[in-house]
Protein backbone atom coordinates (compact mmCIF):
# COMPACT_ATOMS: atom_id res chain seq x y z
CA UNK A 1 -120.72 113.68 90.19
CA UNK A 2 -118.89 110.27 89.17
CA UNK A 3 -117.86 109.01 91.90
CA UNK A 4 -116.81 105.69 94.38
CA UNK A 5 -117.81 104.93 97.74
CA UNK A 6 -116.33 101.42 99.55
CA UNK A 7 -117.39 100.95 103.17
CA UNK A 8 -115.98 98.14 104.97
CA UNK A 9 -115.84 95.67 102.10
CA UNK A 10 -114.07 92.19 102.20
CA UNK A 11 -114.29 89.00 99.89
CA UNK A 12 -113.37 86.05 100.78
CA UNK A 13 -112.78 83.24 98.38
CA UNK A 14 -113.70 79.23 99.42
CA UNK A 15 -111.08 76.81 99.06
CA UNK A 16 -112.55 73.27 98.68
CA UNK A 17 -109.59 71.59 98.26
CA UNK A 18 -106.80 71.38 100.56
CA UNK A 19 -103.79 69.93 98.88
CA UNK A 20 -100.62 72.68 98.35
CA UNK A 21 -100.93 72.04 94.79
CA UNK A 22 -104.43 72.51 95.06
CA UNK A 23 -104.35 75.78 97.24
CA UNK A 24 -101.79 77.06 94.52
CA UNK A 25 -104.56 77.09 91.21
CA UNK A 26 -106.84 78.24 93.70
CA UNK A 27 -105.17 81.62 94.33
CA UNK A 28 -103.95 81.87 90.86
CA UNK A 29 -107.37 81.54 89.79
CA UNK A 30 -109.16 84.03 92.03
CA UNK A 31 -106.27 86.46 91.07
CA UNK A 32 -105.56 87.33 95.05
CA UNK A 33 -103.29 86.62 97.73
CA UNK A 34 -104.50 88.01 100.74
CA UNK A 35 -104.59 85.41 104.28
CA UNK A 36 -106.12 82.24 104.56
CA UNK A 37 -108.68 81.61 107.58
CA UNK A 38 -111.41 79.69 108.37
CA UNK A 39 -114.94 81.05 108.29
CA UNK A 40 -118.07 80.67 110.28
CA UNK A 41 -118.66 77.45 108.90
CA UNK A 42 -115.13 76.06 109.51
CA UNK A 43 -114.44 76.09 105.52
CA UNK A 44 -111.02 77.21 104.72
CA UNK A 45 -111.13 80.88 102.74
CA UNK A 46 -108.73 83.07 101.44
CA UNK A 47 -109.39 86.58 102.72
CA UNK A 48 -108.55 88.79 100.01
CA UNK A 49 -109.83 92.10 100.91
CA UNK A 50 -110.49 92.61 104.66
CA UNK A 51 -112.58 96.01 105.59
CA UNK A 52 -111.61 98.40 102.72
CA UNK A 53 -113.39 101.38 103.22
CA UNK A 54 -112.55 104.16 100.32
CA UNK A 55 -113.78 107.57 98.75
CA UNK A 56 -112.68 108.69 95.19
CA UNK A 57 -114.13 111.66 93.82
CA UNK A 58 -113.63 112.94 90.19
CA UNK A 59 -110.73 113.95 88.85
CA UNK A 60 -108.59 111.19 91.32
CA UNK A 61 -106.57 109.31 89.58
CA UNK A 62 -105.61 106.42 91.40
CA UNK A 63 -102.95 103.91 91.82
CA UNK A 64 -103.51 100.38 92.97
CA UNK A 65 -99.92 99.63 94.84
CA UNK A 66 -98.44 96.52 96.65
CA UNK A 67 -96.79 93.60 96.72
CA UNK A 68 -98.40 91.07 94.55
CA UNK A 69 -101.22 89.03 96.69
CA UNK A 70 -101.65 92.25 98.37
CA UNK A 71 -105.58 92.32 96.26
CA UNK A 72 -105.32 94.80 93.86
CA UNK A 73 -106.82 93.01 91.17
CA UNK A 74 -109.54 91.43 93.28
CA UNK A 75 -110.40 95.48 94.18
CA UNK A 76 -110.44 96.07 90.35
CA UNK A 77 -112.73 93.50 89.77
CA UNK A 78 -114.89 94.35 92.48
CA UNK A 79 -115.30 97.93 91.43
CA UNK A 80 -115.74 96.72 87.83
CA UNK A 81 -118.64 93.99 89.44
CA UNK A 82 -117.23 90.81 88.53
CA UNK A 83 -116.87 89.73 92.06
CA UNK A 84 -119.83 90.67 94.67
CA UNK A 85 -118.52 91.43 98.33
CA UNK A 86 -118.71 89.24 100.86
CA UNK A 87 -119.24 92.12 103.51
CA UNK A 88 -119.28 95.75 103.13
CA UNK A 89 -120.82 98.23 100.65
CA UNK A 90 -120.21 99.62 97.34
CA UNK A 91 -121.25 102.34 95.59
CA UNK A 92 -120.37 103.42 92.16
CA UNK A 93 -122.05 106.26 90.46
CA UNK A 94 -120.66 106.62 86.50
CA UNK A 95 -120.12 104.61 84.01
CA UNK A 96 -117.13 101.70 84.33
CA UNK A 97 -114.93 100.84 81.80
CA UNK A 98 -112.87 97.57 82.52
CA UNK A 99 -109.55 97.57 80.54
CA UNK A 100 -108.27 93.93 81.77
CA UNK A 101 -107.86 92.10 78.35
CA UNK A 102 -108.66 94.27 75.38
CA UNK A 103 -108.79 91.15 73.49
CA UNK A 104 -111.99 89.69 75.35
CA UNK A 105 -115.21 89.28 73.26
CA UNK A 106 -113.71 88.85 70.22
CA UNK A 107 -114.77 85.89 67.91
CA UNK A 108 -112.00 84.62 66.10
CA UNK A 109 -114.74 83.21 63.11
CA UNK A 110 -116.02 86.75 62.94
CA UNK A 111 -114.12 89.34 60.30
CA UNK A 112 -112.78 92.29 61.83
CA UNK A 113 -115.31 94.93 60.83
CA UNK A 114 -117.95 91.81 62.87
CA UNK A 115 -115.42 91.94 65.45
CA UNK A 116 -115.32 95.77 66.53
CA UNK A 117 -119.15 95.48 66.65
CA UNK A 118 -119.27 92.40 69.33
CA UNK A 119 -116.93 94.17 70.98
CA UNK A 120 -118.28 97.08 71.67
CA UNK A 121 -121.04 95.49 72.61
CA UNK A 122 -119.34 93.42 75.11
CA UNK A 123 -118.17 97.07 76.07
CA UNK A 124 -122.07 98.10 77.04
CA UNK A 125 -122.32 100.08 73.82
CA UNK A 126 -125.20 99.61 71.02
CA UNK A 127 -124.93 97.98 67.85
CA UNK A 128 -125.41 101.00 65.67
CA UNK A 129 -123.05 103.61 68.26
CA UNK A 130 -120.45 101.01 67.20
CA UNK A 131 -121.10 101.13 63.65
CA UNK A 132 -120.67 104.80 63.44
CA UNK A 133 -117.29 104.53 64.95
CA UNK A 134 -115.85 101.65 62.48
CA UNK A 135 -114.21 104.19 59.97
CA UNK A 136 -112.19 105.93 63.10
CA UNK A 137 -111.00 102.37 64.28
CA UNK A 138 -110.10 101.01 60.57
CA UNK A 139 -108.11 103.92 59.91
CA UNK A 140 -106.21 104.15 63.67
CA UNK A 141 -105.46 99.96 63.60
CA UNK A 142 -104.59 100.56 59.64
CA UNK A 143 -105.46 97.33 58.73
CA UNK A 144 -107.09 97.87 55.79
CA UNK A 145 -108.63 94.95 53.86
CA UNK A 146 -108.02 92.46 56.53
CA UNK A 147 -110.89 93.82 58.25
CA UNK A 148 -112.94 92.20 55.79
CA UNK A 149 -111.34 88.38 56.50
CA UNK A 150 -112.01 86.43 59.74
CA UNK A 151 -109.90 87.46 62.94
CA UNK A 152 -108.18 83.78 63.05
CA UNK A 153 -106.32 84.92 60.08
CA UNK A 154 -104.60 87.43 61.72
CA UNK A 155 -100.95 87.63 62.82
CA UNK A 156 -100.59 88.86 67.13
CA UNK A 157 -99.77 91.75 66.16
CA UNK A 158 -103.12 92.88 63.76
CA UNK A 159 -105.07 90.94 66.62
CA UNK A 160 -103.72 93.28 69.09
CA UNK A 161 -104.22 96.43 66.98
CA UNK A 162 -107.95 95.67 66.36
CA UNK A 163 -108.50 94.75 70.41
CA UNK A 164 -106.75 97.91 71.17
CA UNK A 165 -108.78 100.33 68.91
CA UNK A 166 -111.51 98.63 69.53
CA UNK A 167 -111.15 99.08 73.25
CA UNK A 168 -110.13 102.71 73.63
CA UNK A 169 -112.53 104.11 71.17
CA UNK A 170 -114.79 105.78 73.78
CA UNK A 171 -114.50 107.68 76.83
CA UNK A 172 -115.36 106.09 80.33
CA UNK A 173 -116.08 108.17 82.86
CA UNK A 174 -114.48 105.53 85.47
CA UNK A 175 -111.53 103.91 83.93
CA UNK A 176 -110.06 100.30 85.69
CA UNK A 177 -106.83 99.23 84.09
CA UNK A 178 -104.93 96.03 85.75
CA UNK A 179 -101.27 97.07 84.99
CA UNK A 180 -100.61 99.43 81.57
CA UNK A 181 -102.13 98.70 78.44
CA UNK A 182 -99.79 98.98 75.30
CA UNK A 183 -100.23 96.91 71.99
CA UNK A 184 -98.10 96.47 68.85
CA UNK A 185 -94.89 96.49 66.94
CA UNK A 186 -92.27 99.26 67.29
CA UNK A 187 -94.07 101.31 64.80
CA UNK A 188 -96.92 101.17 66.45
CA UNK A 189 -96.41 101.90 69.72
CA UNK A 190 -96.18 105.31 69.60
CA UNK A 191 -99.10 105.72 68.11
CA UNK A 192 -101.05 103.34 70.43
CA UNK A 193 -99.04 105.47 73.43
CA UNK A 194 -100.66 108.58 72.22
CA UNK A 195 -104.53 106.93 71.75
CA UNK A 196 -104.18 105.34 75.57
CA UNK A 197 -103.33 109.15 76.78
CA UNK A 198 -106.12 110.76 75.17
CA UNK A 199 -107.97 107.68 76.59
CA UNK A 200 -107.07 107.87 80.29
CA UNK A 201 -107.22 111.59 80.43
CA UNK A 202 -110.49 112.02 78.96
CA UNK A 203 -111.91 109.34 81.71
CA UNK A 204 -113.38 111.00 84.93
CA UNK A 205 -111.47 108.44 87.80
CA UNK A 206 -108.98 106.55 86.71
CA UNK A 207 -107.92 103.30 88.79
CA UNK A 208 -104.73 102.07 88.18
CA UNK A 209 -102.39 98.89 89.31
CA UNK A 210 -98.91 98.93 88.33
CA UNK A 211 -95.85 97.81 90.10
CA UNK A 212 -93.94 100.95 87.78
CA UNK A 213 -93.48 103.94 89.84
CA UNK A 214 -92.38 105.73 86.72
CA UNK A 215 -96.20 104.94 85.01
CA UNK A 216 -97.91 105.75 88.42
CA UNK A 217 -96.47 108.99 89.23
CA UNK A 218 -96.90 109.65 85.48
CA UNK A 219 -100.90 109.49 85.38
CA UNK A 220 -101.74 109.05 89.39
CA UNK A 221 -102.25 111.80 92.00
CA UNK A 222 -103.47 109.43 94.72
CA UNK A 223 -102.40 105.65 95.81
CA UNK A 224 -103.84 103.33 97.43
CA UNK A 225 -101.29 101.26 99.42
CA UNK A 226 -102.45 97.32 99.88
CA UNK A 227 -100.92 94.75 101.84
CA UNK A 228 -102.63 91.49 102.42
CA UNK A 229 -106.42 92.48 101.46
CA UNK A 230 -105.61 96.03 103.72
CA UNK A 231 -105.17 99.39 103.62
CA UNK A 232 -102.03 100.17 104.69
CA UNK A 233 -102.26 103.91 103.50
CA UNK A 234 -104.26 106.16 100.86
CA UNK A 235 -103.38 109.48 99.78
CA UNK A 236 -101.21 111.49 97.99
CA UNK A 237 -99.21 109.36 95.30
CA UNK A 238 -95.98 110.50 96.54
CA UNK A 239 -96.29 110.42 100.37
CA UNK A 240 -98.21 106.87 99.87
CA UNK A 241 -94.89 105.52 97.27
CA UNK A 242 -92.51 106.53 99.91
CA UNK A 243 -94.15 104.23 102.31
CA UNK A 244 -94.43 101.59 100.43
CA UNK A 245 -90.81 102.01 99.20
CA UNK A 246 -89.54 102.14 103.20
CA UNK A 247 -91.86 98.76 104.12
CA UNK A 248 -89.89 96.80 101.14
CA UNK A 249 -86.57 97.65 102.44
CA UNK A 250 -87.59 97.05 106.28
């Protein structure tokens, strides 16, 4: 069974330079808030997750919610394995799918039909999987001939349309997505809408942070609410919301 298991995990992120200015990139690098303390070793550290102990079984899909520096994204990235804990354990049984930037692994010198191969294999997948989906991709992103001519050619638009098709051709069974992932012009949005439902409902566990209550109550039926690197509350999505909702009006 795909599942996640979190026991008492924190991370804690050095800061080796003290200025305000300096403190500032720090945090927007390391993509957390979270409360700044100093460790064993008298070093200055942002705490960004502090003891998060979590279960989520399949068929949970669940929403990442808080006020920004509250580490959401520093949870994503620890259940995709970008960061290693400082403390704690993880366990993550199925197959992870990190939808962060769509557009990453792409090589702008590469043609398109190049392009949807390093991708995927950015993605985990093989070569010659890839290859057999190309047709499916060149005729969602419709771009035709351009998929023979090199990437930096391309207008935002066609850019996104490749990264998107490219990165929702498969099925994960445990689906990360840092805010909601739409790409395209007004004509294409509603197809790409219709692709990134297929996608998230054909995923096993899908973990979501948004700051839309509309999109979470949409796909979620469990949140996770985060304040300062803790767990203020996890359960149902609508119990958990109307917490949250009452602590930003307190």
């Amino acid at each position: 069974m795909t599942a996640i298991r979190l026991r008492d995990v924190s991370v804690d992120f050095p800061i080796y330079q003290g200025s305000s200015r300096s403190l500032k990139k720090t945090l927007m690098r390391a993509g957390a808030g979270g409360r700044i303390l100093a460790d064993a070793n008298h070093r200055l550290v942002v705490h960004a997750l502090d003891k998060i102990s979590l279960d989520v079984e399949e068929g949970d899909r669940v929403a990442l919610i808080g006020p920004n520096g509250a580490g959401k994204t520093t949870l994503l990235r620890v259940l995709a394995g970008t960061y290693e804990p400082t403390d704690g354990l993880i366990d993550v049984d199925g197959k992870v799918a990190p939808l962060f930037d769509s557009a990453l692994g792409l090589n702008h010198d590469a043609t398109g039909y190049e392009n949807i191969i390093l991708r995927g294999v950015y993605m985990g997948m093989a070569p010659k999987e890839m290859a057999g989906r190309i047709d499916e991709i060149a005729t969602f992103t419709e771009l035709g001939d351009y998929l023979k001519m090199p990437i930096r050619s391309y207008s935002s638009g066609m850019l996104m349309r490749l990264a998107f098709g490219v990165a929702t051709c498969v099925r994960p069974e445990i689906l990360l997505m840092d805010e909601w992932l739409l790409a395209g012009d007004a004509y294409f949005l509603e197809k790409a809408r219709h692709r990134l439902a297929s996608f998230v409902s054909g995923s096993k566990i899908l973990v979501l942070a948004s700051h839309s209550e509309a999109i979470v109550k949409e796909w979620c039926n469990k949140a996770l609410f985060l304040e300062r690197g803790r767990v203020r509350m996890f359960g149902a999505i609508d119990d958990v919301f109307a917490a949250y909702t009452e602590s930003v009006h307190a």
